[in-house]
N, C-alpha and C. Protein backbone atom coordinates (compact mmCIF):
# COMPACT_ATOMS: atom_id res chain seq x y z
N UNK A 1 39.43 -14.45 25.78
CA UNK A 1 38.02 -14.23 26.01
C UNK A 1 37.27 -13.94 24.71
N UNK A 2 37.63 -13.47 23.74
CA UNK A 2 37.12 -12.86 22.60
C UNK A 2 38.03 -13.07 21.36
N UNK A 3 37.76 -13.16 20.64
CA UNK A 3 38.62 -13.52 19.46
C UNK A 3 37.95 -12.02 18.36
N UNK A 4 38.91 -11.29 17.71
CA UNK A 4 38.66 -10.07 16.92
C UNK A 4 39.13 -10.49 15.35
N UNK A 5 38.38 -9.92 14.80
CA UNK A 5 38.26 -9.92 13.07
C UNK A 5 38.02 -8.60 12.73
N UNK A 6 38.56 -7.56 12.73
CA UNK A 6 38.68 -6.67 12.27
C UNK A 6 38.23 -5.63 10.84
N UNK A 7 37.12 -5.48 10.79
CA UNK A 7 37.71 -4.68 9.08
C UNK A 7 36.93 -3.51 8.84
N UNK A 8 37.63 -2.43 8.73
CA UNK A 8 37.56 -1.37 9.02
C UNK A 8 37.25 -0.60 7.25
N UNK A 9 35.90 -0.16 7.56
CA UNK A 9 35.88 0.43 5.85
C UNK A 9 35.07 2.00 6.32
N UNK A 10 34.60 2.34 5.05
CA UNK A 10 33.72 3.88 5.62
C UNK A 10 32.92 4.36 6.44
N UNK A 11 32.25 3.36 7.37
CA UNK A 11 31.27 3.75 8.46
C UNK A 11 30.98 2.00 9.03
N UNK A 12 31.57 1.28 8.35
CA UNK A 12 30.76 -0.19 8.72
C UNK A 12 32.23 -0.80 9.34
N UNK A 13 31.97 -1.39 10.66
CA UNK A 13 33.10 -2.37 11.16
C UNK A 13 32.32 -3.18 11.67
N UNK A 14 33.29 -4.65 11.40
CA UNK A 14 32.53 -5.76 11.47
C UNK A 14 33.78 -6.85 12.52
N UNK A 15 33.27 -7.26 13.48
CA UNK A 15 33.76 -8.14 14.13
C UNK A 15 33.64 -9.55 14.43
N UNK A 16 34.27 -10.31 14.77
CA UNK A 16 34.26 -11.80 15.47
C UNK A 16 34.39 -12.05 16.66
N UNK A 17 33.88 -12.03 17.92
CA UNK A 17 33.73 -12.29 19.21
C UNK A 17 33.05 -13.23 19.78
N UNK A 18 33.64 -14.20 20.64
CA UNK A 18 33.54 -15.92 21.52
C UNK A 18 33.35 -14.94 23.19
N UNK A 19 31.47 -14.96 23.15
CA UNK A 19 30.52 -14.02 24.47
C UNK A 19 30.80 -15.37 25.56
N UNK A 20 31.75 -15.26 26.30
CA UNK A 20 30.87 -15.95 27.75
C UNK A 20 29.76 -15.65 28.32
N UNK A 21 28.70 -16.78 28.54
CA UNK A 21 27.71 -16.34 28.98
C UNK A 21 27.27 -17.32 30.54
N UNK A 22 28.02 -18.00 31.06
CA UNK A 22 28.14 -18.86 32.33
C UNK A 22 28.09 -18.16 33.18
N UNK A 23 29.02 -16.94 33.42
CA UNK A 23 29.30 -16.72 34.86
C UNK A 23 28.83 -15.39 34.94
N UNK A 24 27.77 -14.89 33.83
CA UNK A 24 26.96 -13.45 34.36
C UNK A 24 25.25 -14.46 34.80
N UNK A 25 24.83 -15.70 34.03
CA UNK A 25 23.60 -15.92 34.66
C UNK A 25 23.59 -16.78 35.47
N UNK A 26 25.00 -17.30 36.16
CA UNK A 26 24.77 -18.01 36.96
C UNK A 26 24.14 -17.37 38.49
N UNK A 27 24.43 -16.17 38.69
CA UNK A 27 23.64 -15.75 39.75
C UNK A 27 21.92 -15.38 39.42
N UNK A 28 21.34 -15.47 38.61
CA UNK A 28 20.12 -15.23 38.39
C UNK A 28 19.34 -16.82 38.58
N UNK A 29 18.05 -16.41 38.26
CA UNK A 29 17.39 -17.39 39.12
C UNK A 29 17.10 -18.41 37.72
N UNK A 30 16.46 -19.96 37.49
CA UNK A 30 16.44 -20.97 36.26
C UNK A 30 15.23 -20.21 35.94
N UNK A 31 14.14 -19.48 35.68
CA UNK A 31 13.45 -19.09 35.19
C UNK A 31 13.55 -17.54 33.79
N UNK A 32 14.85 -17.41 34.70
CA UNK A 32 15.28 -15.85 34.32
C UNK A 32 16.33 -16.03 33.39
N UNK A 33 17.51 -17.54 32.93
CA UNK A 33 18.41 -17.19 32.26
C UNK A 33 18.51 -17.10 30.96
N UNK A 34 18.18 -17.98 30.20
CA UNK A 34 18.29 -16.83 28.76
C UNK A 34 17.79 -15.61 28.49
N UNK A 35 16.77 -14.99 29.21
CA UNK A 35 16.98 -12.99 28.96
C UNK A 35 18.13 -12.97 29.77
N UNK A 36 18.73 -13.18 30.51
CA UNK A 36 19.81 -12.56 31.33
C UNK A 36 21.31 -12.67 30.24
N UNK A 37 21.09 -13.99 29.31
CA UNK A 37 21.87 -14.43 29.00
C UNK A 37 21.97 -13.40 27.34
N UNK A 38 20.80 -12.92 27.13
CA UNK A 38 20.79 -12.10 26.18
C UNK A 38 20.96 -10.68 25.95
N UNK A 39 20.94 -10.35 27.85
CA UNK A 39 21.10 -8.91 28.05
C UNK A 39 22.71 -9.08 28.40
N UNK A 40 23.55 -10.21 28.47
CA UNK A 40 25.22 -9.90 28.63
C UNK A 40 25.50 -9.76 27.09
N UNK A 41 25.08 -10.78 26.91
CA UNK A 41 25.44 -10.59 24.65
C UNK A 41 25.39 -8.64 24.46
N UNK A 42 24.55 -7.91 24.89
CA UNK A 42 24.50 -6.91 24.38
C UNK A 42 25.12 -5.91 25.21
N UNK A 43 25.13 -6.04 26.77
CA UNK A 43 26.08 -5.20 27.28
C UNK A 43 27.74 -5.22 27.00
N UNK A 44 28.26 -6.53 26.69
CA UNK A 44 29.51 -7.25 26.21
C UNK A 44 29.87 -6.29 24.83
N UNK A 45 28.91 -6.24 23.94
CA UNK A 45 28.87 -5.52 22.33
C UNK A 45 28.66 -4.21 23.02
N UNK A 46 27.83 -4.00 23.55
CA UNK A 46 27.97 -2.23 23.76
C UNK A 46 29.50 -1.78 24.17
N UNK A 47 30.15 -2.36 25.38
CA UNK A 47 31.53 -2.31 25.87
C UNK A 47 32.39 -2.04 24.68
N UNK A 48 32.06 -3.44 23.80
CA UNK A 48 33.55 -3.45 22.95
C UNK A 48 33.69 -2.66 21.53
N UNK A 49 31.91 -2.97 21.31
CA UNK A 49 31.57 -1.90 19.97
C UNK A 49 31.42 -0.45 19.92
N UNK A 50 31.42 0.13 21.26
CA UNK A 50 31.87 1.14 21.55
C UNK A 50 30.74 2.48 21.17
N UNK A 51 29.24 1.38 21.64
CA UNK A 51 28.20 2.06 21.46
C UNK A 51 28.56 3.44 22.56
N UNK A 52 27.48 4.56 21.79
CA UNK A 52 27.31 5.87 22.49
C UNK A 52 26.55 5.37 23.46
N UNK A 53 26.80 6.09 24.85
CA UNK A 53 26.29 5.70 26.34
C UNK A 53 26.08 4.34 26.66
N UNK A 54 26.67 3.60 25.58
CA UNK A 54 26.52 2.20 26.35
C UNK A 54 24.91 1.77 25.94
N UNK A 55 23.91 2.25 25.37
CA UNK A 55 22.79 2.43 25.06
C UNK A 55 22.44 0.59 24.38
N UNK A 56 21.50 -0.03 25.11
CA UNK A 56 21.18 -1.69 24.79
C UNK A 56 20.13 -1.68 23.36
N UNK A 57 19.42 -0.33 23.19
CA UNK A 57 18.44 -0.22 22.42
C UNK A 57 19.14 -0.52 20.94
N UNK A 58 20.14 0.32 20.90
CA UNK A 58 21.00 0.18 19.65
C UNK A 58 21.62 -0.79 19.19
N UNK A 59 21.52 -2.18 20.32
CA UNK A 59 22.27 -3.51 19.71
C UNK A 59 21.16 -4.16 19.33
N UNK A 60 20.78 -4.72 17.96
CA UNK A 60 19.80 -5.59 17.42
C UNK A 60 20.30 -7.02 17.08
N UNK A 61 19.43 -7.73 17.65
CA UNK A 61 20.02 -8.82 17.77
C UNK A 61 19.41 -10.06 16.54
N UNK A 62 19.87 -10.32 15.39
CA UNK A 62 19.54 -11.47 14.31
C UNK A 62 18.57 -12.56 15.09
N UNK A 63 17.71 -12.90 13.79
CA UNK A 63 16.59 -13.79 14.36
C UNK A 63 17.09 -15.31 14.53
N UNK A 64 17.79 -15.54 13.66
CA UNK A 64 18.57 -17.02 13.71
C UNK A 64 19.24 -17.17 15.22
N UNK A 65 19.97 -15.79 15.62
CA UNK A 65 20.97 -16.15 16.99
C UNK A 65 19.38 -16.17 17.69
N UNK A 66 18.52 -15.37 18.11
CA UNK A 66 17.68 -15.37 19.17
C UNK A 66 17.10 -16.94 19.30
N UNK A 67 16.90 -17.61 18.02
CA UNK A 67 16.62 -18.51 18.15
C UNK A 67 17.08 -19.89 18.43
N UNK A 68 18.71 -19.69 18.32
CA UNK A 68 19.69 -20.54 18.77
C UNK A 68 19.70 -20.71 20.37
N UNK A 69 19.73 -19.23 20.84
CA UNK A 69 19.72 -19.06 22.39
C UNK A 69 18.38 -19.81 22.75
N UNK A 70 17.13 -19.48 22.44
CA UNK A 70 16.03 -19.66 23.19
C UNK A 70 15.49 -21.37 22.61
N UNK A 71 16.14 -21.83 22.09
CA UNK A 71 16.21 -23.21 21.59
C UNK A 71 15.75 -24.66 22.55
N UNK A 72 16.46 -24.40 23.52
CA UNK A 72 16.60 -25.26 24.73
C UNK A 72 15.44 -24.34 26.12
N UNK A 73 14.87 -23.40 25.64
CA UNK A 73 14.06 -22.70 26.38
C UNK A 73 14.58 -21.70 27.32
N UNK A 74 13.85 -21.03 28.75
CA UNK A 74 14.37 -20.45 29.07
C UNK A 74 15.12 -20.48 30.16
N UNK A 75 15.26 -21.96 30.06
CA UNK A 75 15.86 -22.40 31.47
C UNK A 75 17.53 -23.10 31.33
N UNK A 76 17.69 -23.05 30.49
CA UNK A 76 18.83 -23.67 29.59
C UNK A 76 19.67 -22.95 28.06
N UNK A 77 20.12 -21.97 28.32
CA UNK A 77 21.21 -21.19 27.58
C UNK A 77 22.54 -21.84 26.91
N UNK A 78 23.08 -21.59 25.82
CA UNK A 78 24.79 -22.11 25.08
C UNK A 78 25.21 -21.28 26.49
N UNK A 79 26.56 -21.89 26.90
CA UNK A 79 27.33 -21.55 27.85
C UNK A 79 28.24 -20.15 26.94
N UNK A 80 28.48 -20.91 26.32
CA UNK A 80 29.19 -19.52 24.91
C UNK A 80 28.95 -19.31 23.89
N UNK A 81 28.99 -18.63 23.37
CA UNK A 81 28.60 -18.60 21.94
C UNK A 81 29.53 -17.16 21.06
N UNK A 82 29.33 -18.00 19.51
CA UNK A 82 29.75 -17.00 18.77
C UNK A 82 29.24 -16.47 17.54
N UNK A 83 29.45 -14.98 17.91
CA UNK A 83 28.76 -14.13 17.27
C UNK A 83 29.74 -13.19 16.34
N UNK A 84 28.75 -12.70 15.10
CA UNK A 84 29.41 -11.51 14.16
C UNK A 84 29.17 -10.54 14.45
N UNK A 85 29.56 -9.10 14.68
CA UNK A 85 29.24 -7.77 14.99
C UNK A 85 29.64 -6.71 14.13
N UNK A 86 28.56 -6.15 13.43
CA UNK A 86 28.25 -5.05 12.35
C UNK A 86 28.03 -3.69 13.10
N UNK A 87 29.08 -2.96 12.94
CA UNK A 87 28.20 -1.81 13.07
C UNK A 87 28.27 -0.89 12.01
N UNK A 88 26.41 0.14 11.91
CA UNK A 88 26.19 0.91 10.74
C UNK A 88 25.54 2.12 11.17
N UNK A 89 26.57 2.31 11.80
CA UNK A 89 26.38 4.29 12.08
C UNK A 89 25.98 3.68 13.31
N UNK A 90 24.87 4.13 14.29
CA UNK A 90 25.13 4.22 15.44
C UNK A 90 24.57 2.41 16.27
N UNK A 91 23.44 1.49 15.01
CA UNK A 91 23.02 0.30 15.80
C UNK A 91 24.18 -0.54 15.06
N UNK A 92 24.11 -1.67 16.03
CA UNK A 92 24.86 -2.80 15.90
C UNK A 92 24.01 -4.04 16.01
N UNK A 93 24.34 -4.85 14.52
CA UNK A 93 23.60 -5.84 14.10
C UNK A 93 24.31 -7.12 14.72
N UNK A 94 23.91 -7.75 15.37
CA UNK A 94 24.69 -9.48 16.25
C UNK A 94 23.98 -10.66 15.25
N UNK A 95 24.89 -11.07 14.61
CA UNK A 95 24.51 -12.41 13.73
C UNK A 95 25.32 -13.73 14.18
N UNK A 96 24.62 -14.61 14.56
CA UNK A 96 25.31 -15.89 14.85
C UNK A 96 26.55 -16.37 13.65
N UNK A 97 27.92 -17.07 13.52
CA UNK A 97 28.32 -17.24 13.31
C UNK A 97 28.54 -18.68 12.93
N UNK A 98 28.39 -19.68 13.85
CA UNK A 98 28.40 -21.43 13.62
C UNK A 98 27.00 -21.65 14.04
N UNK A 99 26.17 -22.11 12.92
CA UNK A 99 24.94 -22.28 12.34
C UNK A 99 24.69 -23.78 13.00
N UNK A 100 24.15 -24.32 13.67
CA UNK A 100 23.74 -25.83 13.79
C UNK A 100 23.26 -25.91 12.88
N UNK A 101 22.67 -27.42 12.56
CA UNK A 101 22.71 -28.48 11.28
C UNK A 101 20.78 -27.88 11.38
N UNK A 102 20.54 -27.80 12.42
CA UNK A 102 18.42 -27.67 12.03
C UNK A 102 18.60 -26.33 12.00
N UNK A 103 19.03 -25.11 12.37
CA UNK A 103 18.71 -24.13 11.85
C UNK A 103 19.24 -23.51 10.37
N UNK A 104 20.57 -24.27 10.20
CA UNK A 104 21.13 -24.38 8.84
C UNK A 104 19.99 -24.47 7.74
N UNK A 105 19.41 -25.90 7.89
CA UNK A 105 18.10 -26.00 7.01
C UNK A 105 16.93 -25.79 7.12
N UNK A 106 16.84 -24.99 8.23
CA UNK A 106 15.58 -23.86 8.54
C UNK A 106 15.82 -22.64 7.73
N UNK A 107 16.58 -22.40 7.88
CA UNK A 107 17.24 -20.99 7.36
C UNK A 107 17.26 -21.36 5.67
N UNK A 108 17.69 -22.14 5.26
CA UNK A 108 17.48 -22.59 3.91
C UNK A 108 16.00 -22.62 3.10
N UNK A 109 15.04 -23.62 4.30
CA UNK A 109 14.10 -23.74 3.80
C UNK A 109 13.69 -21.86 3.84
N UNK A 110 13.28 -21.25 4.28
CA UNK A 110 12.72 -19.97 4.63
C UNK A 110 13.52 -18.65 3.51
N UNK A 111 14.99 -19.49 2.74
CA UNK A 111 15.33 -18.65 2.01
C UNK A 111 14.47 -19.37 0.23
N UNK A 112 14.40 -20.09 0.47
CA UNK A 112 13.54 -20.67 -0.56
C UNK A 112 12.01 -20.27 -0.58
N UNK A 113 11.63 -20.43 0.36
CA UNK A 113 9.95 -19.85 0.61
C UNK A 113 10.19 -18.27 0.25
N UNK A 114 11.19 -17.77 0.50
CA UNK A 114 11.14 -16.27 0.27
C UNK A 114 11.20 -15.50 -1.13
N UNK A 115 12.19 -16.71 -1.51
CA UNK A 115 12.43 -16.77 -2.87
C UNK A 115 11.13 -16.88 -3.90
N UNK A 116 10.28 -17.94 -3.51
CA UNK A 116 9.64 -18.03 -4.50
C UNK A 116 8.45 -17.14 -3.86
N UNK A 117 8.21 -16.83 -2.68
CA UNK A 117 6.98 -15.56 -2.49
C UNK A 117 7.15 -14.39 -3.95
N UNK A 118 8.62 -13.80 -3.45
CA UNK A 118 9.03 -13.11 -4.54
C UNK A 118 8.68 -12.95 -5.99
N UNK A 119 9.18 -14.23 -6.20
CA UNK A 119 8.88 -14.70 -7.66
C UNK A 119 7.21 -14.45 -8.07
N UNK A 120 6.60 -14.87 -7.21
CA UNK A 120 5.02 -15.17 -7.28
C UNK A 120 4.43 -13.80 -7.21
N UNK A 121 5.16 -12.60 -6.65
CA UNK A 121 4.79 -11.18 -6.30
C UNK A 121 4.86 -10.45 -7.99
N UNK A 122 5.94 -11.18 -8.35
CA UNK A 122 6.71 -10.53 -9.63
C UNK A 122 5.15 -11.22 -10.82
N UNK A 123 5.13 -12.29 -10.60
CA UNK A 123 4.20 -12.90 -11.59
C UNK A 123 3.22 -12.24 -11.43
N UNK A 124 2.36 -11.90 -10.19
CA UNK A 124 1.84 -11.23 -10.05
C UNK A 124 0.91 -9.67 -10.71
N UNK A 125 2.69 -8.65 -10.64
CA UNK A 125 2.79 -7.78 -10.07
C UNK A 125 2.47 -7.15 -12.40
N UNK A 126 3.12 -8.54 -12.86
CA UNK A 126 3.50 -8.51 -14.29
C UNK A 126 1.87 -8.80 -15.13
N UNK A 127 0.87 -9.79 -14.19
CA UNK A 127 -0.29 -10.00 -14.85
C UNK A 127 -1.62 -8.80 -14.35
N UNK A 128 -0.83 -7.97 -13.51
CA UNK A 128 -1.73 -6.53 -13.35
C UNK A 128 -1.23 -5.69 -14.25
N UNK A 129 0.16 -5.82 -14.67
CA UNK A 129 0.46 -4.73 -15.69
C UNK A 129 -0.16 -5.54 -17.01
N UNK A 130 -0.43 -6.32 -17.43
CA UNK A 130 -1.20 -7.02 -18.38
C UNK A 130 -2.40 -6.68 -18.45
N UNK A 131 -3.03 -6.47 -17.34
CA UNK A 131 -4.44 -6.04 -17.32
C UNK A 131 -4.80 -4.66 -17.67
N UNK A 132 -4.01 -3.96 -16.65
CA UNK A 132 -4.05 -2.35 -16.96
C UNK A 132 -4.05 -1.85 -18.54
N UNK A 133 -2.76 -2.54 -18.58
CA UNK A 133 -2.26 -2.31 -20.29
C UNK A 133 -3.56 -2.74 -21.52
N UNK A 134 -4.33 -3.94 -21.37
CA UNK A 134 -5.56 -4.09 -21.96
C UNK A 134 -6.49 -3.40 -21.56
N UNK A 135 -6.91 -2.37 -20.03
CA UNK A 135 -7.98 -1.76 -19.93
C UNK A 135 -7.40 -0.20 -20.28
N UNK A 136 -6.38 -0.10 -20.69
CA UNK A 136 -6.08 1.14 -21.19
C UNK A 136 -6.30 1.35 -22.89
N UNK A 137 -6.67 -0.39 -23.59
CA UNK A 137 -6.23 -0.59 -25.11
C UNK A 137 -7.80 -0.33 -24.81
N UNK A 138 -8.44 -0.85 -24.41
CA UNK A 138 -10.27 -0.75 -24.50
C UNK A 138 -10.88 0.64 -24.30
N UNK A 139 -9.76 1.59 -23.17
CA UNK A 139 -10.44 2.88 -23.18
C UNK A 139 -10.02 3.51 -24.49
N UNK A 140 -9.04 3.23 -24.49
CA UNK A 140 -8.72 4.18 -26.35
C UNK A 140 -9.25 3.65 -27.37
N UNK A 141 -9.71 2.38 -27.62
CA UNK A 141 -10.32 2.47 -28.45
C UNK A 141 -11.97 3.07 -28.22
N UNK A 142 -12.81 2.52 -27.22
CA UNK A 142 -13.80 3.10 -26.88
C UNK A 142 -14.16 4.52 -27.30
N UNK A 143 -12.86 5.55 -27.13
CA UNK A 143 -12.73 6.93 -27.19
C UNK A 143 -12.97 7.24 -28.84
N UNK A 144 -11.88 6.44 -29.19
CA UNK A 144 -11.90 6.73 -30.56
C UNK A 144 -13.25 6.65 -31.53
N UNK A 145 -13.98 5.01 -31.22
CA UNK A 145 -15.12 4.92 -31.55
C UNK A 145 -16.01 6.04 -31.62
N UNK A 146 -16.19 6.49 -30.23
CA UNK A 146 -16.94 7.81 -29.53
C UNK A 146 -16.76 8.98 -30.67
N UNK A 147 -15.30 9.49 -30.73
CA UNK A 147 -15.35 10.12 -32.15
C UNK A 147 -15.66 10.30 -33.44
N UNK A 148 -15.38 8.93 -33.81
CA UNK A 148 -16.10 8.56 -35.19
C UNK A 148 -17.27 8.86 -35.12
N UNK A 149 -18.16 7.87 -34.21
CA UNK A 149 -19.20 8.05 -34.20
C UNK A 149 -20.34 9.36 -34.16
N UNK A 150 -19.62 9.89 -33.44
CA UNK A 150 -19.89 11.48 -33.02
C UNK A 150 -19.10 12.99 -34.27
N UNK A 151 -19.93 12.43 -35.29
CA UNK A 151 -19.65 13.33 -36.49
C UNK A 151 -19.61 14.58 -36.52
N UNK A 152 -20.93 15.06 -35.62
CA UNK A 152 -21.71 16.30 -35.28
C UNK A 152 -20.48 17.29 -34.79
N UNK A 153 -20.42 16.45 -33.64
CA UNK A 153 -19.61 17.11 -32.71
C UNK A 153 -19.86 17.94 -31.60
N UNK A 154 -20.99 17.31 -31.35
CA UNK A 154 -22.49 18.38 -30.46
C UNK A 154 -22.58 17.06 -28.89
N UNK A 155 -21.56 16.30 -28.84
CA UNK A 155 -21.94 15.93 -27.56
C UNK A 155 -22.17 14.35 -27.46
N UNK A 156 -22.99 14.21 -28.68
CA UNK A 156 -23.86 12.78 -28.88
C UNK A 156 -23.59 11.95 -29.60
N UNK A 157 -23.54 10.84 -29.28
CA UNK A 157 -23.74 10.30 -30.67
C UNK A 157 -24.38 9.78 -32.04
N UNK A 158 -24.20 9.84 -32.61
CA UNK A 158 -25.00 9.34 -33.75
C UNK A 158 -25.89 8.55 -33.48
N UNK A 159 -25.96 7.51 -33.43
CA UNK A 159 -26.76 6.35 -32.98
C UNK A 159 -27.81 7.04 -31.68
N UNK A 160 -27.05 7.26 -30.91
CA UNK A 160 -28.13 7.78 -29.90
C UNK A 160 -29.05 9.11 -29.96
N UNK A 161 -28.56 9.74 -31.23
CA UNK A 161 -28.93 10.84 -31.70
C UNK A 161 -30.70 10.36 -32.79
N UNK A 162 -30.31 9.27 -33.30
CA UNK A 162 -30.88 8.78 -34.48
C UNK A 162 -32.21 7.96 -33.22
N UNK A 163 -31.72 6.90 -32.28
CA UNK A 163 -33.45 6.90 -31.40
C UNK A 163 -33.62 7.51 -30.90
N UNK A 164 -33.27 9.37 -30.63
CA UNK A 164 -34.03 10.30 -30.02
C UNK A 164 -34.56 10.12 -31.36
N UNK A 165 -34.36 10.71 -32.06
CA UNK A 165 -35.30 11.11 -33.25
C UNK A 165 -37.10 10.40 -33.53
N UNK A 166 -35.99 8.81 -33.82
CA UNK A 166 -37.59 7.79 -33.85
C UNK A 166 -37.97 7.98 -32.57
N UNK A 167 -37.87 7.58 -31.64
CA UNK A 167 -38.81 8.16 -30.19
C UNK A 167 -39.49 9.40 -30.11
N UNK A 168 -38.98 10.48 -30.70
CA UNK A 168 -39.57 11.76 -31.20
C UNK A 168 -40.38 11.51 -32.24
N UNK A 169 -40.40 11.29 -33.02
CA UNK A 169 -41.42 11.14 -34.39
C UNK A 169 -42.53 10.22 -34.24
N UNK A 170 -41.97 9.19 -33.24
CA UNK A 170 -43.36 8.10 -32.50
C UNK A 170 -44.14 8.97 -31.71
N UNK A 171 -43.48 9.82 -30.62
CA UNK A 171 -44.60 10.36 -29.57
C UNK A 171 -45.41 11.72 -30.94
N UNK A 172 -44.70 12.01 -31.50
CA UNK A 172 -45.64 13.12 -32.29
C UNK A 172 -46.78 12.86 -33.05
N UNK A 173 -46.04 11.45 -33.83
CA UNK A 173 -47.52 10.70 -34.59
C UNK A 173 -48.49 10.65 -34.10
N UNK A 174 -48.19 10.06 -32.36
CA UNK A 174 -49.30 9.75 -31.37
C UNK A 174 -50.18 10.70 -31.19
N UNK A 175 -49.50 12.02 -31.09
CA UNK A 175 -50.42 13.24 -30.16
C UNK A 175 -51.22 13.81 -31.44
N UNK A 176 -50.34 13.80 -33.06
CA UNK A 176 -50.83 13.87 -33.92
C UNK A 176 -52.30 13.78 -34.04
N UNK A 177 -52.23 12.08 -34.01
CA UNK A 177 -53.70 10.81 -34.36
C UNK A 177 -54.90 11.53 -32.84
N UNK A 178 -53.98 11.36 -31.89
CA UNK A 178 -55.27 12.44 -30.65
C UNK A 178 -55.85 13.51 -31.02
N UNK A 179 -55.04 14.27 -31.80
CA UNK A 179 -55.77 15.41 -32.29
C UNK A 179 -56.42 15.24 -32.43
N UNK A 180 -56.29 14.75 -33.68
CA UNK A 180 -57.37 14.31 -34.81
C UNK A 180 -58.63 13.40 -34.80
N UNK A 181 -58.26 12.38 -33.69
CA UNK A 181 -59.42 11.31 -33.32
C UNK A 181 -60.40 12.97 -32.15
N UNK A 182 -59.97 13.59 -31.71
CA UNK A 182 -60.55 14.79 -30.84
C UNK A 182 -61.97 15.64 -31.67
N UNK A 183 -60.92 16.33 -33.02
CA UNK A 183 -61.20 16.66 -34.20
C UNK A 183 -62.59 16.29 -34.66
N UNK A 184 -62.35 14.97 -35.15
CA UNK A 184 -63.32 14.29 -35.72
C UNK A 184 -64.83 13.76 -34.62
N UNK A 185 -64.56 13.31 -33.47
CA UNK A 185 -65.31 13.29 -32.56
C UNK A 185 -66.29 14.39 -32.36
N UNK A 186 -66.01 16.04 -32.31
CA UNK A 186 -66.36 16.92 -32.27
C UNK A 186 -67.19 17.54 -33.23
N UNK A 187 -66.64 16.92 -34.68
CA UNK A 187 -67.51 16.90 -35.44
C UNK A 187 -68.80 16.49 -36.27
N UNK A 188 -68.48 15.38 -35.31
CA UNK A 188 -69.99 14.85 -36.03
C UNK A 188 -71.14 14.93 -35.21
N UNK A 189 -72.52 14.73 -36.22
CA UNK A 189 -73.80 15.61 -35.31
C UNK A 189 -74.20 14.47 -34.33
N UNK A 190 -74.47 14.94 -33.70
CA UNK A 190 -75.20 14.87 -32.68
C UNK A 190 -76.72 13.98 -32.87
N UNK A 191 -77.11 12.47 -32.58
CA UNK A 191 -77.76 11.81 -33.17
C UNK A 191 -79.37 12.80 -32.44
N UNK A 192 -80.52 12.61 -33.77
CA UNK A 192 -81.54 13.47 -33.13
C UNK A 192 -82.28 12.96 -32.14
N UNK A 193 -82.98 13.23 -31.22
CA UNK A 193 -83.54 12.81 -30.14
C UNK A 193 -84.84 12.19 -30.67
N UNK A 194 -85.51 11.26 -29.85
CA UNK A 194 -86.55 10.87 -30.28
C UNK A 194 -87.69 11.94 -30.22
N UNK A 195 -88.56 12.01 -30.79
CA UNK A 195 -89.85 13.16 -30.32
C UNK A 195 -90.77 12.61 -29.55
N UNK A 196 -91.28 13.34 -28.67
CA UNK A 196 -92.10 13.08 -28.07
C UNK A 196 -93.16 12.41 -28.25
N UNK A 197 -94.24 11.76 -28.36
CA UNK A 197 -95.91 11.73 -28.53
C UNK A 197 -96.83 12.91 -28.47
N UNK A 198 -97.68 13.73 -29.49
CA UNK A 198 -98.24 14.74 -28.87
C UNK A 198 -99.64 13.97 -28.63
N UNK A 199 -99.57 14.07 -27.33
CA UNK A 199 -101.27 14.30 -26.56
C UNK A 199 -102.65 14.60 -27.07
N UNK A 200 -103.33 14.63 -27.34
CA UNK A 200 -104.32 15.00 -28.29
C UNK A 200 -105.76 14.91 -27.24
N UNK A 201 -105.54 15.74 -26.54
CA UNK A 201 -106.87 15.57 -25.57
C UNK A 201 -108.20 15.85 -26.78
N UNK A 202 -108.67 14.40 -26.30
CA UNK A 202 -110.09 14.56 -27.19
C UNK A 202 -111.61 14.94 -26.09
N UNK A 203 -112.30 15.54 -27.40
CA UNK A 203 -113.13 16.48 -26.92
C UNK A 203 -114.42 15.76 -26.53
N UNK A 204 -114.91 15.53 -25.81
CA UNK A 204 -116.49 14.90 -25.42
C UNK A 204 -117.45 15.79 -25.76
């Protein structure tokens, strides 16, 4: 019924087991058999792998096998199949064992796509540390500038210290010249008025 591969190391045992799966879904209905056919795969591994309480949650089942089973849909299941069985502390990992020829190079293609995601993460991951590394060369120098520039040591810099100044010495000139145009306005006389005509009532 089962064929065993044995190998026994510090917490990980790994097996080889040939699941009949014919004569648990043959009583279920053609709509229902591959889940039926996927819930013997794991009650079968709970039995032999010697899960605590028998518990289905703890058998995880590889994406390649799920997809071997559900292949032909859900009306049409492998009569048997064979599977690898890992266990690592308390779950047990189910990996298909004889690979058909399209998921072989499914599985290929998807280790290649993964591969180069990777790669592309790394290129990535290497032209942000490129960036950082130049916006860290621009803040130190920036800083440094800032110092030089900032002789005083009062906050400011030079340069920005130097057009307060002319902006200061422009508005003063200005209020200066107001004075003075004020000044001068104030001083000068006052043009004289015309005089009157005097009247000269003449005498009859």
């Amino acid at each position: 019924m089962a064929e065993k591969k044995a190998k026994t190391g510090n917490t990980e045992i790994e097996r080889e087991y040939i699941i009949p799966l014919r004569e648990k879904s043959r009583v279920v209905p053609r709509y229902k058999k591959t889940p039926k056919a996927i819930k013997t795969i794991k009650e079968f591994l709970a039995k032999h792998m010697k899960v605590e309480n028998r518990d289905l949650n703890k058998i995880k089942i590889d994406k390649d096998l799920n997809q071997f089973l559900w292949a032909k849909g859900i009306r049409k299941h492998p009569h048997k199949i064979k599977v690898k069985a890992t266990k690592e502390g308390e779950n047990v990992i189910v990996k298909l064992v004889d690979y058909p020829n399209n998921l072989k190079f499914k599985k290929l293609r998807e280790e290649k796509i993964g591969k180069q995601a990777l790669e592309a993460l790394d290129n990535k991951k290497t032209m942000m540390q490129k960036a950082k590394e130049s916006l860290q060369k621009t803040d130190a120098k920036k800083v440094e500038e800032e110092k030089i520039e900032d002789k005083d040591k009062d906050g400011l810099k030079d340069k920005e210290e130097a057009a307060e100044k002319t902006k200061a010495s422009a508005e003063a000139t200005q209020q200066f010249e107001k004075t003075q145009a004020k000044q001068a306005k104030h001083q000068t006389e006052k043009p004289a008025k015309a005089s009157k005509p005097i009247r000269v009532a003449l005498q009859k």
